[in-house]
Structure formats: C-alpha cells, structure tokens
C-alpha atoms as a PDB file:
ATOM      1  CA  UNK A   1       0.000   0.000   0.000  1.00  0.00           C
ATOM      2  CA  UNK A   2       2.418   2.171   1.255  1.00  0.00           C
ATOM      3  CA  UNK A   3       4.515   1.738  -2.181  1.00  0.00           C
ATOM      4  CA  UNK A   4       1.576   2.188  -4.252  1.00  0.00           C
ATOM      5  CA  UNK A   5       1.304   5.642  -2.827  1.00  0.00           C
ATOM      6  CA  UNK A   6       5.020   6.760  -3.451  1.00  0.00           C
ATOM      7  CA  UNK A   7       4.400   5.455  -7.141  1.00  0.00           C
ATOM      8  CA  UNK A   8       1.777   7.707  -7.421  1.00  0.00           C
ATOM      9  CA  UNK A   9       3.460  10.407  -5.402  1.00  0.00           C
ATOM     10  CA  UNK A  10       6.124   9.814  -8.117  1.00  0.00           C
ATOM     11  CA  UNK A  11       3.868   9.710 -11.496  1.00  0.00           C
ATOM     12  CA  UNK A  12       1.607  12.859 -10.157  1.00  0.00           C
ATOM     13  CA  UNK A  13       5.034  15.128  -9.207  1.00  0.00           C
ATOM     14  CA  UNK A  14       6.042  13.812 -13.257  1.00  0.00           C
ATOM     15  CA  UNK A  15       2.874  14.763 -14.462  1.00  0.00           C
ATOM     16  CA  UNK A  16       2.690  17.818 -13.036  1.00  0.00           C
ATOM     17  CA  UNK A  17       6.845  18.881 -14.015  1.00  0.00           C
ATOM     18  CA  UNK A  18       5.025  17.787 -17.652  1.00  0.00           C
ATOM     19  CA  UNK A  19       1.843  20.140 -17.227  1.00  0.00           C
ATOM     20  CA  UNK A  20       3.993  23.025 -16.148  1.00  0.00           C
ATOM     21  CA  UNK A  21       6.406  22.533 -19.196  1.00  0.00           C
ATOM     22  CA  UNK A  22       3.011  22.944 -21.526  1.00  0.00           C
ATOM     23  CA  UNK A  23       1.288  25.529 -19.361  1.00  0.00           C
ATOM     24  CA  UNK A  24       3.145  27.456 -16.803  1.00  0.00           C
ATOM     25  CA  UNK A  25       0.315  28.367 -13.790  1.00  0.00           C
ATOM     26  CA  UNK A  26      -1.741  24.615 -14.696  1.00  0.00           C
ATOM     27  CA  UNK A  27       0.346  22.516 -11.842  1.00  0.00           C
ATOM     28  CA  UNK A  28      -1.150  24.898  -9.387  1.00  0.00           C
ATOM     29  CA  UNK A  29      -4.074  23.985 -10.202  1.00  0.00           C
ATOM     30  CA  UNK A  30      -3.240  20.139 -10.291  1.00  0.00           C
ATOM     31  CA  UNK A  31      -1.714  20.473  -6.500  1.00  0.00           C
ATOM     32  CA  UNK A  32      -4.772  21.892  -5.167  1.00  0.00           C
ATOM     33  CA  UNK A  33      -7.388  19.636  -6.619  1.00  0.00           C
ATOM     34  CA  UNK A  34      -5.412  16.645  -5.643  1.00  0.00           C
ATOM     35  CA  UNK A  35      -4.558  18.508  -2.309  1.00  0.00           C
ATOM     36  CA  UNK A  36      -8.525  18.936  -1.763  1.00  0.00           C
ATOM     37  CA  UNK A  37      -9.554  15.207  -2.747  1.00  0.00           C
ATOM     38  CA  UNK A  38      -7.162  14.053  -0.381  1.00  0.00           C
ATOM     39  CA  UNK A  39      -8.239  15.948   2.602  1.00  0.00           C
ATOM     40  CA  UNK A  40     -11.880  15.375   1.194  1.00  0.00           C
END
C-alpha cells in the first residue's frame, strides 16, 4: 500500500513537471485539486 502511494506520489510530481512545461500556472491547479480530494 504504502509503495503504491510513493508510485503515485512519483507519477503525479512527473505529471505535473510535464503540465507546467506545456502551461506554466496549470500545476497549481493540479496540487490543489489533488490537495482537496485528499483531505476530502
């Protein structure tokens, strides 16, 4: 469980290094949705 959640730690930081390289501004976005759903 506990490495399941540093892969996804892992892809989500990647995908949002990706998102920033296409829009500058989107990863914020990103890191508070995901931010929100996890404290949801």
């Amino acid at each position: 469980m506990i490495a399941q959640e540093q892969q996804l730690d892992t892809t989500s930081q990647l995908a949002g290094y990706l998102t920033d390289c296409i829009r500058p501004g989107l990863k914020d976005g990103y890191v508070r949705f995901f931010q929100a759903a996890i404290s949801a």
